[in-house]
C-alpha atoms as a PDB file:
ATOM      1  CA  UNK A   1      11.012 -10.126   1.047  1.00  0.00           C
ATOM      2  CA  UNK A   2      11.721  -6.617   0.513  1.00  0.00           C
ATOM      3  CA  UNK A   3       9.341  -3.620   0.890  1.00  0.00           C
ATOM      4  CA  UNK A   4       9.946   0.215  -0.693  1.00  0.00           C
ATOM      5  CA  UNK A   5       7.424   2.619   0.458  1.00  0.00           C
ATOM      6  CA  UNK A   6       6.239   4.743  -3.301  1.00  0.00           C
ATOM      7  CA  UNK A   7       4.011   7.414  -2.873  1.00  0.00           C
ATOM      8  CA  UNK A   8       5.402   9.933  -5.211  1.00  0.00           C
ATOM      9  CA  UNK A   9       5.090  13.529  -5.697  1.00  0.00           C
ATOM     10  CA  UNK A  10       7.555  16.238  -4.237  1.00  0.00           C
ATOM     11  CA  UNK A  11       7.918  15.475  -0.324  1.00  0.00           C
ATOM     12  CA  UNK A  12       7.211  17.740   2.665  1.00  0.00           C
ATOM     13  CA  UNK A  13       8.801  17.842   6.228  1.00  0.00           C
ATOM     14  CA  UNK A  14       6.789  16.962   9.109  1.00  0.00           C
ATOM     15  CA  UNK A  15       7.621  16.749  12.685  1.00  0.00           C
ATOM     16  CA  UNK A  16      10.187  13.837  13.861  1.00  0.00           C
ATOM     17  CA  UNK A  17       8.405  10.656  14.587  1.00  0.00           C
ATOM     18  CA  UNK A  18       9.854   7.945  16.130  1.00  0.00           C
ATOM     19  CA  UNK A  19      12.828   6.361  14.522  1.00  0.00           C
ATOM     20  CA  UNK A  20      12.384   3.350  11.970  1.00  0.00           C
ATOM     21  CA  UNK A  21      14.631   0.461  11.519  1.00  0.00           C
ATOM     22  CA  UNK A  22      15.143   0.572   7.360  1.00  0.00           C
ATOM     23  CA  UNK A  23      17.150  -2.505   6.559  1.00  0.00           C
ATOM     24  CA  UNK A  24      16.002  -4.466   9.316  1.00  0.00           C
ATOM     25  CA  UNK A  25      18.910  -3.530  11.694  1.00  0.00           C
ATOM     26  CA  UNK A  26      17.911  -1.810  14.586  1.00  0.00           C
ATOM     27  CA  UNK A  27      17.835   2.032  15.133  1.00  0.00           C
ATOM     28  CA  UNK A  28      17.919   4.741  12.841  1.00  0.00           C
ATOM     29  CA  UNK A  29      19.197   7.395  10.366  1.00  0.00           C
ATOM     30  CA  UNK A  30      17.506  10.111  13.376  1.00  0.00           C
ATOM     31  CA  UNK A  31      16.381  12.233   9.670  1.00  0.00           C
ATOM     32  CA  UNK A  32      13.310  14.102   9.455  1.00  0.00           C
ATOM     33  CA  UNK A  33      11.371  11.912   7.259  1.00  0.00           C
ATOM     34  CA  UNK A  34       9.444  13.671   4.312  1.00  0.00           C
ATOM     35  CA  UNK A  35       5.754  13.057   3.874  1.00  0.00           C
ATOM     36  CA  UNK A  36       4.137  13.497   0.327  1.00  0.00           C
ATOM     37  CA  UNK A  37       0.537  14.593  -0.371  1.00  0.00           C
ATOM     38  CA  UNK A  38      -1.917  12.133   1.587  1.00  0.00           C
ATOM     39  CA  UNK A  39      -3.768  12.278  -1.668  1.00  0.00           C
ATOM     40  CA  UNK A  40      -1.092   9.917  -3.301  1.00  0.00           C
ATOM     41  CA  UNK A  41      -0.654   7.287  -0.115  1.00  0.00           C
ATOM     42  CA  UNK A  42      -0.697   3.546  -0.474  1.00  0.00           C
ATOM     43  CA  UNK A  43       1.743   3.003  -3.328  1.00  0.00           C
ATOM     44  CA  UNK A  44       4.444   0.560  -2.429  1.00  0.00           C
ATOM     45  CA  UNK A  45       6.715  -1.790  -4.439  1.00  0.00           C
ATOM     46  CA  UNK A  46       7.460  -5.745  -2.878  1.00  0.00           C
ATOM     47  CA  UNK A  47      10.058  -7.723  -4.456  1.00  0.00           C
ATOM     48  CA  UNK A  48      13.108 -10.396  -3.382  1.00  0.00           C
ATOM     49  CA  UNK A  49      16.976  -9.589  -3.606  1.00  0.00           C
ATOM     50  CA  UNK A  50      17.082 -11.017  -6.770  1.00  0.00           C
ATOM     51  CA  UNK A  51      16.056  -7.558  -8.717  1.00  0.00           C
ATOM     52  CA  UNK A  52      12.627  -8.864  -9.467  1.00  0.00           C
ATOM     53  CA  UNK A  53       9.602  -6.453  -7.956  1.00  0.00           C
ATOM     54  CA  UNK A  54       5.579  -5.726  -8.153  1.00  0.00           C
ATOM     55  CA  UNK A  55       4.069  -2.247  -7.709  1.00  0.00           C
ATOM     56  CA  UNK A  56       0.957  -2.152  -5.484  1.00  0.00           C
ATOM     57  CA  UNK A  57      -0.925   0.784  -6.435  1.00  0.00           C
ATOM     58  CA  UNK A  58       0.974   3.230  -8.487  1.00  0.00           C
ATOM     59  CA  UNK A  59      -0.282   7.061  -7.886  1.00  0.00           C
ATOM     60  CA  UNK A  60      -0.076   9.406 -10.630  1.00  0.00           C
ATOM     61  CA  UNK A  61       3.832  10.544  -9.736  1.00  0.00           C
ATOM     62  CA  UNK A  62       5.111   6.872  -8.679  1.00  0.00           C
ATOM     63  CA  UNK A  63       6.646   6.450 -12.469  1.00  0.00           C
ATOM     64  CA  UNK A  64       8.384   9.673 -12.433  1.00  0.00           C
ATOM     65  CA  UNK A  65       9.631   8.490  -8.892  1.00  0.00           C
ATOM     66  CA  UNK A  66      11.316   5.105 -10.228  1.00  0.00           C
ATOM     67  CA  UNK A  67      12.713   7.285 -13.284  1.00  0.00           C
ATOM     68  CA  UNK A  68      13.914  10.424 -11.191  1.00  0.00           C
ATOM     69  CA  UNK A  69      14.732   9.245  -7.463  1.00  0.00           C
ATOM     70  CA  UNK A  70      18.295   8.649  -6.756  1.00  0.00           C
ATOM     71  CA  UNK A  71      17.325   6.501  -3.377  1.00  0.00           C
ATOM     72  CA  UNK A  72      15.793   3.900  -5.181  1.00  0.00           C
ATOM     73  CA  UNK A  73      19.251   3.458  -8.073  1.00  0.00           C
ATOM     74  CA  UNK A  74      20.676   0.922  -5.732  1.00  0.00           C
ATOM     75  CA  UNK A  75      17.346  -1.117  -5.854  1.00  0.00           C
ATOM     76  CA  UNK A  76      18.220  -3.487  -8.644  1.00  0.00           C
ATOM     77  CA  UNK A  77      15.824  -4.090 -10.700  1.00  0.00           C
ATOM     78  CA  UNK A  78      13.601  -1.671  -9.471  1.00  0.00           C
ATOM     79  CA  UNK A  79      13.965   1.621 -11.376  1.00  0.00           C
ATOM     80  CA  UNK A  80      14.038  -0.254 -14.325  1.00  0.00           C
ATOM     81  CA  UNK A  81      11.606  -0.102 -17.106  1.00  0.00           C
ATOM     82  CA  UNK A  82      11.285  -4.034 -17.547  1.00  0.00           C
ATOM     83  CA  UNK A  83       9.529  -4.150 -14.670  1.00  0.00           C
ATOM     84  CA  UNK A  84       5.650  -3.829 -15.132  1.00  0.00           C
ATOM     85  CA  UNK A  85       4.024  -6.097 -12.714  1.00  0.00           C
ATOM     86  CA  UNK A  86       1.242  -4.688 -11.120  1.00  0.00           C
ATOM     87  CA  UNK A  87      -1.140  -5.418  -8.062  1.00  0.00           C
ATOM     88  CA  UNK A  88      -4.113  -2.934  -7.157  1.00  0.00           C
ATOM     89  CA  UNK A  89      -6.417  -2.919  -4.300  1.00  0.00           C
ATOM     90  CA  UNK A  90      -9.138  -0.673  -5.472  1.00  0.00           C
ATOM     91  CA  UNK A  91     -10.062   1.857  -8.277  1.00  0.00           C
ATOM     92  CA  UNK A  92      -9.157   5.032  -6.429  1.00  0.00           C
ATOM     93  CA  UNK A  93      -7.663   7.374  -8.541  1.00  0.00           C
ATOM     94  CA  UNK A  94      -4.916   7.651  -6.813  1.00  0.00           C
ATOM     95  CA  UNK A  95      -4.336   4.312  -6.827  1.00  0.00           C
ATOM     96  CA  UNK A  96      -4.906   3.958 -10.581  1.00  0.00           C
ATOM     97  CA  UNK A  97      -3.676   7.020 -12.302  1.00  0.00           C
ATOM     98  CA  UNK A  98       0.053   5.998 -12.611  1.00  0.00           C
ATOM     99  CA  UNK A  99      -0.944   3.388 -14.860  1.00  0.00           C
ATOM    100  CA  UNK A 100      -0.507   5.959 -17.982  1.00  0.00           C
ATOM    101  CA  UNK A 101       2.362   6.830 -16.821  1.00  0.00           C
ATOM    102  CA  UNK A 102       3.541   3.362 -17.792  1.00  0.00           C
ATOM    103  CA  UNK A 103       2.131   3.173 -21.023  1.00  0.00           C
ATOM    104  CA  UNK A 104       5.810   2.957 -23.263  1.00  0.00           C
ATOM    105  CA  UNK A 105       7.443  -0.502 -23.205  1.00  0.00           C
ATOM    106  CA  UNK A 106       6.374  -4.207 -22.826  1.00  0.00           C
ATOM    107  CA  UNK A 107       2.590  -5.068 -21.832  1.00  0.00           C
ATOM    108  CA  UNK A 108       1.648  -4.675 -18.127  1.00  0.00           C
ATOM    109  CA  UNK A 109       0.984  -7.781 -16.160  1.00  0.00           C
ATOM    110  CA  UNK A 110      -1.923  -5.985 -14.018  1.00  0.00           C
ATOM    111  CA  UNK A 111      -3.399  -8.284 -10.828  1.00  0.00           C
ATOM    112  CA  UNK A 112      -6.898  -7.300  -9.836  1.00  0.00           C
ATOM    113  CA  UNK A 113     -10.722  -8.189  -8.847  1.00  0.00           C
ATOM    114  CA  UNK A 114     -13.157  -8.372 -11.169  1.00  0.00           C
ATOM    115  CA  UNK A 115     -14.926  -5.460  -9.953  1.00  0.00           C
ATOM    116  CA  UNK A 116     -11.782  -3.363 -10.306  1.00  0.00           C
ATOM    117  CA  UNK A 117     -11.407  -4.804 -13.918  1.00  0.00           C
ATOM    118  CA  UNK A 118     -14.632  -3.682 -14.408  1.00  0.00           C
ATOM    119  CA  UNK A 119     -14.473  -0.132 -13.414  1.00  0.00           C
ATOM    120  CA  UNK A 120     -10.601   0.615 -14.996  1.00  0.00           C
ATOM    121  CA  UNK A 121     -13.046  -0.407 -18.629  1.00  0.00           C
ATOM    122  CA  UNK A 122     -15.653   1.698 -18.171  1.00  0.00           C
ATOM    123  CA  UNK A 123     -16.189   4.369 -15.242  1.00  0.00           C
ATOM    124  CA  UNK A 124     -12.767   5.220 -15.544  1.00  0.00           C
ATOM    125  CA  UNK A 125     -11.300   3.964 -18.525  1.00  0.00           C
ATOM    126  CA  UNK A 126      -7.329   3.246 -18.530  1.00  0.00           C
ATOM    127  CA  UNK A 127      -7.385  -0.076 -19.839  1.00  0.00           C
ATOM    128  CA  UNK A 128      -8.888   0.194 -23.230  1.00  0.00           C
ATOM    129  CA  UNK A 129      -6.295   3.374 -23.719  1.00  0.00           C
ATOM    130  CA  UNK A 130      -3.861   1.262 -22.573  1.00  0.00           C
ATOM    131  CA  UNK A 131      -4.329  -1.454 -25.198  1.00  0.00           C
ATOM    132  CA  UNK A 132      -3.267   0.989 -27.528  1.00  0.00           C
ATOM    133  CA  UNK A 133      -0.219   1.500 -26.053  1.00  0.00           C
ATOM    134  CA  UNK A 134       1.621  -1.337 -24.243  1.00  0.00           C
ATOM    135  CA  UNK A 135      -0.965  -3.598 -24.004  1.00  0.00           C
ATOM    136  CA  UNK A 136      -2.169  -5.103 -20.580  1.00  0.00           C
ATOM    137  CA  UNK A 137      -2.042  -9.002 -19.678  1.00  0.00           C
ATOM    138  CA  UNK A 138      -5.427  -9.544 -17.045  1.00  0.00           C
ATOM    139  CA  UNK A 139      -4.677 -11.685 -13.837  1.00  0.00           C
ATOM    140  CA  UNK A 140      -8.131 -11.549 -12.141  1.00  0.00           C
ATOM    141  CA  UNK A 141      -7.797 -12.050  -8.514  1.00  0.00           C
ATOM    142  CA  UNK A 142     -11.106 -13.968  -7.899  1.00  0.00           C
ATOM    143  CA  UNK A 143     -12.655 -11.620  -4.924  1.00  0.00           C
ATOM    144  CA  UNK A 144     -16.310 -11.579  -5.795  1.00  0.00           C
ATOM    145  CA  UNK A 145     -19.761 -12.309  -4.735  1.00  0.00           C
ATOM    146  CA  UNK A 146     -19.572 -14.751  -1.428  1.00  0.00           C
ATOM    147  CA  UNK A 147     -15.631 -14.834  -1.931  1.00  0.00           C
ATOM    148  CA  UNK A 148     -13.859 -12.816   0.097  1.00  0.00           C
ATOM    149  CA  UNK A 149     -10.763 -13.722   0.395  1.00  0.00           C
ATOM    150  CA  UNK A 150      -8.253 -15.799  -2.607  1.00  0.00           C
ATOM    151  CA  UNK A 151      -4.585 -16.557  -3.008  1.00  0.00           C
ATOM    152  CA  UNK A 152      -3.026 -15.935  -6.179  1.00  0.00           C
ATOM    153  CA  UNK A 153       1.004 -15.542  -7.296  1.00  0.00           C
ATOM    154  CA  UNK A 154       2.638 -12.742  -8.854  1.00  0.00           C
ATOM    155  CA  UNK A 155       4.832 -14.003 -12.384  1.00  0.00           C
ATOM    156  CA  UNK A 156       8.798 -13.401 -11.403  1.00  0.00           C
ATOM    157  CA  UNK A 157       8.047 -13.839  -7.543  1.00  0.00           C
ATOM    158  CA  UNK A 158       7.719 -17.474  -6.829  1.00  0.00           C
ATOM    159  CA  UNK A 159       8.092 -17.355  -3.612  1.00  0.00           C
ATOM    160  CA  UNK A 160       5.744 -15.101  -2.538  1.00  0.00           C
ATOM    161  CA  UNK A 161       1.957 -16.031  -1.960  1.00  0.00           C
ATOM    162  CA  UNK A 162      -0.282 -13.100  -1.964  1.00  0.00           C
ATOM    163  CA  UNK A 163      -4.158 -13.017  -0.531  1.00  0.00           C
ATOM    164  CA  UNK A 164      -6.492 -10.712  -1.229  1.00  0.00           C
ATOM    165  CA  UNK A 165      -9.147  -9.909   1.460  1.00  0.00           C
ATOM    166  CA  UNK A 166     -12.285  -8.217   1.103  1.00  0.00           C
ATOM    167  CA  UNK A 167     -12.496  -5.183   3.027  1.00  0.00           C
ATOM    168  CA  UNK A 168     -14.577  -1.486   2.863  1.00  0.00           C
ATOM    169  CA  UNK A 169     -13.027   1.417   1.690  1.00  0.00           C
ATOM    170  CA  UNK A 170     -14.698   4.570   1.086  1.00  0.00           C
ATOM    171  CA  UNK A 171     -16.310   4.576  -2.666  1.00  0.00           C
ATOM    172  CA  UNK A 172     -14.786   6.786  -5.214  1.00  0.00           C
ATOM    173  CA  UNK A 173     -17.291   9.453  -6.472  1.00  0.00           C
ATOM    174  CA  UNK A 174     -16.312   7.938  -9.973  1.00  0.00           C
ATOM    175  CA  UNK A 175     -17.901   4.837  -9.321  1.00  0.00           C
ATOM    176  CA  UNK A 176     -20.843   4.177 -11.358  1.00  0.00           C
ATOM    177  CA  UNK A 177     -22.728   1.862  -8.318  1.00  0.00           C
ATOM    178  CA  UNK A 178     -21.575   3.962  -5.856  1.00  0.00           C
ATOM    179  CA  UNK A 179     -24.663   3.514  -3.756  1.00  0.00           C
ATOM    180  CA  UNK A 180     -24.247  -0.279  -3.344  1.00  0.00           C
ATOM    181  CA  UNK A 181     -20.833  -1.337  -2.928  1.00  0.00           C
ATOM    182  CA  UNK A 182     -19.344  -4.973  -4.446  1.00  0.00           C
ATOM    183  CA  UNK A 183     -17.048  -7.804  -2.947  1.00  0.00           C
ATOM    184  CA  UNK A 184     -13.805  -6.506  -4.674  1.00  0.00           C
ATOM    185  CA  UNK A 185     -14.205  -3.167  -4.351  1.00  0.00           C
ATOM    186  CA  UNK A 186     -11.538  -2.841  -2.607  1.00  0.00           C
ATOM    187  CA  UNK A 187      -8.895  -5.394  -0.988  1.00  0.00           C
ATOM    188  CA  UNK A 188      -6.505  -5.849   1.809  1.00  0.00           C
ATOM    189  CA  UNK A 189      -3.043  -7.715   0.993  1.00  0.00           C
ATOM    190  CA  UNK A 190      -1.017 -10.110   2.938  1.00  0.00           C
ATOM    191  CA  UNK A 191       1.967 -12.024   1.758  1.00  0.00           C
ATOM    192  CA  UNK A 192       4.017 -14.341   3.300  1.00  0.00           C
ATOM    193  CA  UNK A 193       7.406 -15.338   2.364  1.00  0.00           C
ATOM    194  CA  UNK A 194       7.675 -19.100   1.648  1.00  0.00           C
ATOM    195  CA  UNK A 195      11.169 -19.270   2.241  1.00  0.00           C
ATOM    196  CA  UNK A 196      11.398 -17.273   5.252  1.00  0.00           C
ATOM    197  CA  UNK A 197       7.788 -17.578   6.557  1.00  0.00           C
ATOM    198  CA  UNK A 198       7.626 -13.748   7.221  1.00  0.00           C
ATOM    199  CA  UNK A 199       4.403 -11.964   6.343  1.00  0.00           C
ATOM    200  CA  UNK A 200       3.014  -8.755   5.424  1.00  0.00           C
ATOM    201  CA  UNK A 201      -0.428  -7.171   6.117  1.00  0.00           C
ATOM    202  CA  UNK A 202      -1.202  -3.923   3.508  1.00  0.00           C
ATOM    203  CA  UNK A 203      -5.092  -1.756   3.696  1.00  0.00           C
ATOM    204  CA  UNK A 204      -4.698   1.290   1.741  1.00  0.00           C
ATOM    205  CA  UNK A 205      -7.628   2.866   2.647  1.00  0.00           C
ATOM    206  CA  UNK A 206      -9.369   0.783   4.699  1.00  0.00           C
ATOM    207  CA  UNK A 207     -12.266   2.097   6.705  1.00  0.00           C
ATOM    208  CA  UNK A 208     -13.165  -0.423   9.324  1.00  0.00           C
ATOM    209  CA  UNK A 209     -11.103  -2.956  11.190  1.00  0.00           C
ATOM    210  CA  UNK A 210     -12.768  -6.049  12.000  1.00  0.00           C
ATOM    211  CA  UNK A 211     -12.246  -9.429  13.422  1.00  0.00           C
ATOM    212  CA  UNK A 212     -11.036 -11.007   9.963  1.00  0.00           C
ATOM    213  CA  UNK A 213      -8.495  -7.853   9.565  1.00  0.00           C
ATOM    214  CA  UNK A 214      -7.045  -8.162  13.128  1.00  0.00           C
ATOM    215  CA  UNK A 215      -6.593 -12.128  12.854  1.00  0.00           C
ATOM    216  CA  UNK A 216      -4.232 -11.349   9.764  1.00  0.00           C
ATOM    217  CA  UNK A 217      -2.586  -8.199  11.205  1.00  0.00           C
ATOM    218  CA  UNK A 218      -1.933 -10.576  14.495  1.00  0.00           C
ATOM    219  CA  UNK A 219       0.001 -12.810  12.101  1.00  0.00           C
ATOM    220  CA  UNK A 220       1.581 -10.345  10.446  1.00  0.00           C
ATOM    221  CA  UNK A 221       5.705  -9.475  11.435  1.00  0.00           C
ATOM    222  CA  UNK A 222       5.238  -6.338   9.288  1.00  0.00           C
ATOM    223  CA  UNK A 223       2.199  -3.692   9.143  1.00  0.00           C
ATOM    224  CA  UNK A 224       1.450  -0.875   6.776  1.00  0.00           C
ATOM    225  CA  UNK A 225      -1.804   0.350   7.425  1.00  0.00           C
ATOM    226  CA  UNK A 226      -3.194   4.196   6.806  1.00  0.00           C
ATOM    227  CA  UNK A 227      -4.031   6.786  10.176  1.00  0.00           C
ATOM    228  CA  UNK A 228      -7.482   6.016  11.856  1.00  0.00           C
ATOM    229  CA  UNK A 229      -8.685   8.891   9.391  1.00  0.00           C
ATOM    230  CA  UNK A 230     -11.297  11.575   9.287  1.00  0.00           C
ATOM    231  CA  UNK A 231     -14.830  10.458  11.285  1.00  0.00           C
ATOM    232  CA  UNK A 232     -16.716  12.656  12.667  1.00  0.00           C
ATOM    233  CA  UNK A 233     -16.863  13.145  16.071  1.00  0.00           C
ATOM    234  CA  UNK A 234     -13.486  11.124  16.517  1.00  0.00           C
ATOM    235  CA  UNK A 235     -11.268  12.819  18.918  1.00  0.00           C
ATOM    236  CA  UNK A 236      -7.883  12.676  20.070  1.00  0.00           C
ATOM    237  CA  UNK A 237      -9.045   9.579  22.480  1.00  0.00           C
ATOM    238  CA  UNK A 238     -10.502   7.642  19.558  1.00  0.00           C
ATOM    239  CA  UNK A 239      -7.091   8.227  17.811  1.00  0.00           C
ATOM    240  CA  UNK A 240      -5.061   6.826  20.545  1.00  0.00           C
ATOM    241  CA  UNK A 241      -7.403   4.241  21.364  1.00  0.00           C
ATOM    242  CA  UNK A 242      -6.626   3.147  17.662  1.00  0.00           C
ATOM    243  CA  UNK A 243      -2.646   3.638  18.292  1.00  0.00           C
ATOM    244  CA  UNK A 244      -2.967   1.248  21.398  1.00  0.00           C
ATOM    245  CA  UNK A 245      -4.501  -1.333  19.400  1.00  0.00           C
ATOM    246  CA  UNK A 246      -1.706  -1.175  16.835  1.00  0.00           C
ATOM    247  CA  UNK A 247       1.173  -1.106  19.337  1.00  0.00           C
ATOM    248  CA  UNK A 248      -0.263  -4.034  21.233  1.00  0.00           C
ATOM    249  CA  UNK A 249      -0.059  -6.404  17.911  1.00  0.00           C
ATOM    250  CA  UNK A 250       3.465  -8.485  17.839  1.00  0.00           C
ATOM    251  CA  UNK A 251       4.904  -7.048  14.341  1.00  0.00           C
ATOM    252  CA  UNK A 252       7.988  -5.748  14.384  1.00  0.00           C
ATOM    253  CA  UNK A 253       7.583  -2.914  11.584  1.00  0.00           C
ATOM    254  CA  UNK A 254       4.358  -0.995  12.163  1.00  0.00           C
ATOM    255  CA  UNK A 255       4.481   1.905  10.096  1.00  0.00           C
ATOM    256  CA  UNK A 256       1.354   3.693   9.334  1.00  0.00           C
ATOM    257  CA  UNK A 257       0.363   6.190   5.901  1.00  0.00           C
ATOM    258  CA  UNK A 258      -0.136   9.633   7.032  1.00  0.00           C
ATOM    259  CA  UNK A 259      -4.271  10.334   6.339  1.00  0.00           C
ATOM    260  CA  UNK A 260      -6.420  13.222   6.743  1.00  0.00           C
ATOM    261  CA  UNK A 261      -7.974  14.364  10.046  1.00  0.00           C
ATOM    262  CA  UNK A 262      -5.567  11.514  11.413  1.00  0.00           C
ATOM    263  CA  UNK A 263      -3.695  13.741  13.306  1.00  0.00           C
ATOM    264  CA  UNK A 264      -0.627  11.460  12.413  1.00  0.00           C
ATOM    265  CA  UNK A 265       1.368  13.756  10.888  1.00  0.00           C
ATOM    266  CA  UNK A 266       1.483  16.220  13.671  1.00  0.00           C
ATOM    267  CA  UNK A 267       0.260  13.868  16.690  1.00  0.00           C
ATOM    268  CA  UNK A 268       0.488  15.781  20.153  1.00  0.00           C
ATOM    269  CA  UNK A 269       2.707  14.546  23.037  1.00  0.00           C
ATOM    270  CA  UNK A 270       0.385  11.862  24.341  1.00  0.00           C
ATOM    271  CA  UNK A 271      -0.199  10.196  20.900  1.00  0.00           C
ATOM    272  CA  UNK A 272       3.506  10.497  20.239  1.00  0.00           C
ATOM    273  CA  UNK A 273       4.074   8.423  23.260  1.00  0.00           C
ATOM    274  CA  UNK A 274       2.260   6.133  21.927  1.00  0.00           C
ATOM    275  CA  UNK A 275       3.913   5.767  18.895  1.00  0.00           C
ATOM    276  CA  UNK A 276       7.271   5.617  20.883  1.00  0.00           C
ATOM    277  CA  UNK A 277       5.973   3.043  23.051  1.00  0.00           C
ATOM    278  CA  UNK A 278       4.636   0.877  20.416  1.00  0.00           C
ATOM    279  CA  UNK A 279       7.405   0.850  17.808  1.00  0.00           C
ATOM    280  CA  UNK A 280       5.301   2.870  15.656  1.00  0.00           C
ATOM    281  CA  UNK A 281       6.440   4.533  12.546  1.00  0.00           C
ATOM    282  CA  UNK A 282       4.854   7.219  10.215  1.00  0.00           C
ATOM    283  CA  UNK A 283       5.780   5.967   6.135  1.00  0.00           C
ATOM    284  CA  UNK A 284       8.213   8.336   4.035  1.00  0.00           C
ATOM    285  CA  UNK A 285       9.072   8.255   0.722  1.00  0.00           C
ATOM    286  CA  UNK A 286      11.679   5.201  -0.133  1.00  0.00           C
ATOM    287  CA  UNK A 287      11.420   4.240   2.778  1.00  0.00           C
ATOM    288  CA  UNK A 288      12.735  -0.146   2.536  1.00  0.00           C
ATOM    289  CA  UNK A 289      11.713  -2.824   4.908  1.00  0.00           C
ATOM    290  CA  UNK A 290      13.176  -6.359   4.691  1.00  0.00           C
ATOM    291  CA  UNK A 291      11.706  -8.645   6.120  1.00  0.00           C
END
């Protein structure tokens, strides 16, 4: 299993956080990684080493980014136009508005919850202008009502098995039933590798960590998960207390999505020991796992 971190949009230098291993191999390039917009965080593409690949999420500049980016050339398979499976975990524009951007060539095979299905049709409508482009094939990942969690397999990735999990996210002001949230609003992501039995634990945007979250992220040998984000009141303690928690789980690839208020980007000297300590890295544009 192979991961590519694709947030899009043009890149901006933060300070050096601790080094990440990209291929696997230990250590580092030691480069400054770039960090986009927070706005467009969460987009990543999954695939094998056989060329074949899924999107999850895709933010308003990821196509541009598999068109323009020279990085991700040497990616088989995954700059190419042919490839238009897609996976989302919520309705957040900025987890949505790329689909457009995909709109010339062959139908898109788009994996999501009913409730997602639901909104992209009418509060924010991309599928039905879709359907006059490319066309769209539905795979409904069946997180609803008293289902929380289902497993479900992406066409062209056989052996990957993918589970969605309930979790909360904040609501998107588009939203028309914004004042009482659904099952399927918005998921988390693990997959595991049947070959290899490595696994993968994704929540974009997830607001609160709880006991069904951590048992995954405890089995999981890779972690991308967003900063502890904006609360009030939250200080730098809260954030570190949140960094301890993540270095303490067994993965070996923690990498976290820069957020607002997180104070990931720039984290002062005691959070950054933190991050040191706990193998902790901060996600950059093309940035690859393998797992």
């Amino acid at each position: 299993m192979r991961v590519v971190i694709l947030r899009g949009g043009a890149p901006r230098r933060s300070r050096q956080g601790p080094r990440h291993e990209q291929d696997g191999r230990a250590g580092g390039t030691g480069r400054q990684p770039p960090v986009p917009s927070t706005r467009e965080r969460g987009a990543l593409a999954i695939g094998n080493d056989q060329g074949q690949w899924v999107l999850v999420n895709v933010s308003p500049a990821v196509a541009h980014q598999l068109d323009s980016d020279p990085r991700l050339e040497r990616l088989s398979g995954l700059p190419d136009a042919r490839m238009r499976a897609v996976v989302l975990t919520d309705a957040q524009v900025d987890h949505v508005g790329g689909l457009l951007s995909l709109r010339d060539g062959a139908p898109i095979d788009l994996y999501a919850t009913p409730s997602v299905f639901e909104e992209l049709t009418s509060a924010l409508p991309v599928l039905p202008v879709l359907q006059h482009y490319c066309g769209v094939h539905w795979h409904v990942v069946p997180v609803a009502g008293d289902r929380l969690a289902a497993s479900f397999r992406v066409e062209g990735l056989p052996e990957l098995e993918f589970t969605a999990l309930a979790v909360e996210t904040p609501v998107p002001p588009h939203l028309a039933h914004t004042e009482h949230p659904r099952v399927g609003d918005a998921i988390a992501l693990a997959v595991r590798d049947l070959n290899t039995g490595q696994r993968l634990f994704t929540a974009p945007g997830l607001a609160q960590l709880g006991e069904v979250e951590l048992a995954w992220m405890r089995e999981a040998d890779c972690l991308l998960l967003d900063g502890p984000g904006e609360e009030p009141g939250r200080s730098r303690r809260a954030t570190r207390d949140w960094l301890g928690l993540l270095s303490a789980l067994p993965a070996r690839h923690k990498v976290v999505f820069d957020g607002p208020g997180s104070g990931v980007a720039t984290p002062d000297s005691d959070t950054m020991a933190h991050w040191v300590r706990g193998g902790i890295a901060l996600a950059y544009d093309g940035m690859e796992i393998a797992l």
